[in-house]
Protein backbone atom coordinates (compact mmCIF):
# COMPACT_ATOMS: atom_id res chain seq x y z
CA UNK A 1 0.00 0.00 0.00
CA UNK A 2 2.50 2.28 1.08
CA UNK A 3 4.57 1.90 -2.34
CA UNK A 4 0.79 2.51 -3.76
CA UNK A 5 0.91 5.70 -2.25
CA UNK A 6 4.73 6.99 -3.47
CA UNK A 7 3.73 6.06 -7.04
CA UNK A 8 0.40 8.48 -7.12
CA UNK A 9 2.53 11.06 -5.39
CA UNK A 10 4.72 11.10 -7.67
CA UNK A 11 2.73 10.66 -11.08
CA UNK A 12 0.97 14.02 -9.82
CA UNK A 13 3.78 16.04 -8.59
CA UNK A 14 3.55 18.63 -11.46
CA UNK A 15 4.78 21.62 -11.67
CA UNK A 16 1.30 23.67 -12.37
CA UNK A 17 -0.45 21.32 -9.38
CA UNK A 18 1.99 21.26 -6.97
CA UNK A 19 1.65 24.76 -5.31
CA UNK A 20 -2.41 24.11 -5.45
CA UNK A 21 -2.44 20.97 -4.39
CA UNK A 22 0.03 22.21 -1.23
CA UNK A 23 -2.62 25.07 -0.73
CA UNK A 24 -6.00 22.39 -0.59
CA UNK A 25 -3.60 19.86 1.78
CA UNK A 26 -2.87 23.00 4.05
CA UNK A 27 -6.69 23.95 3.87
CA UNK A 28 -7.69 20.04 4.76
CA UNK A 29 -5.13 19.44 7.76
CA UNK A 30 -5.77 22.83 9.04
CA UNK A 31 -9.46 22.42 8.73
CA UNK A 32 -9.21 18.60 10.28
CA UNK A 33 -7.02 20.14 13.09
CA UNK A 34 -9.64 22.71 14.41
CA UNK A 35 -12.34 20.20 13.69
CA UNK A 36 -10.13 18.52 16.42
CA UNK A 37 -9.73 21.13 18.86
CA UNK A 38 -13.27 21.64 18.75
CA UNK A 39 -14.16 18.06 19.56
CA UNK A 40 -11.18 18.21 22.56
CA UNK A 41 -13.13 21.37 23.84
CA UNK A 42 -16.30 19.92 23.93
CA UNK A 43 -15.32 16.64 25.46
CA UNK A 44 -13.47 18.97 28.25
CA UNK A 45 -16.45 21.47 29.04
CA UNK A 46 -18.72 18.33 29.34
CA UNK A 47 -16.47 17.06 32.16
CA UNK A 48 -16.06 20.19 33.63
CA UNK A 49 -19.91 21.22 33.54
């Protein structure tokens, strides 16, 4: 799987879609990270209320 994974990164590494495709990942993990935080935050101020 993991070789899988190298060989699509690599067949779409082009020039004109790399700095795009960096901006959407940055936009997904940051997005997935505060979707995160949120979750943490609401498990917390259940405990705490």
């Amino acid at each position: 799987m993991a070789e899988e994974g190298k060989g699509a990164q690599s067949k779409e590494e082009s020039p004109e879609l790399s700095p795009t495709k960096k901006w959407i990942n940055r936009v997904i993990g940051l997005a997935g990270f505060l979707f995160l935080v949120f979750l943490i935050y609401k498990m917390v101020v259940n405990k705490l209320g």
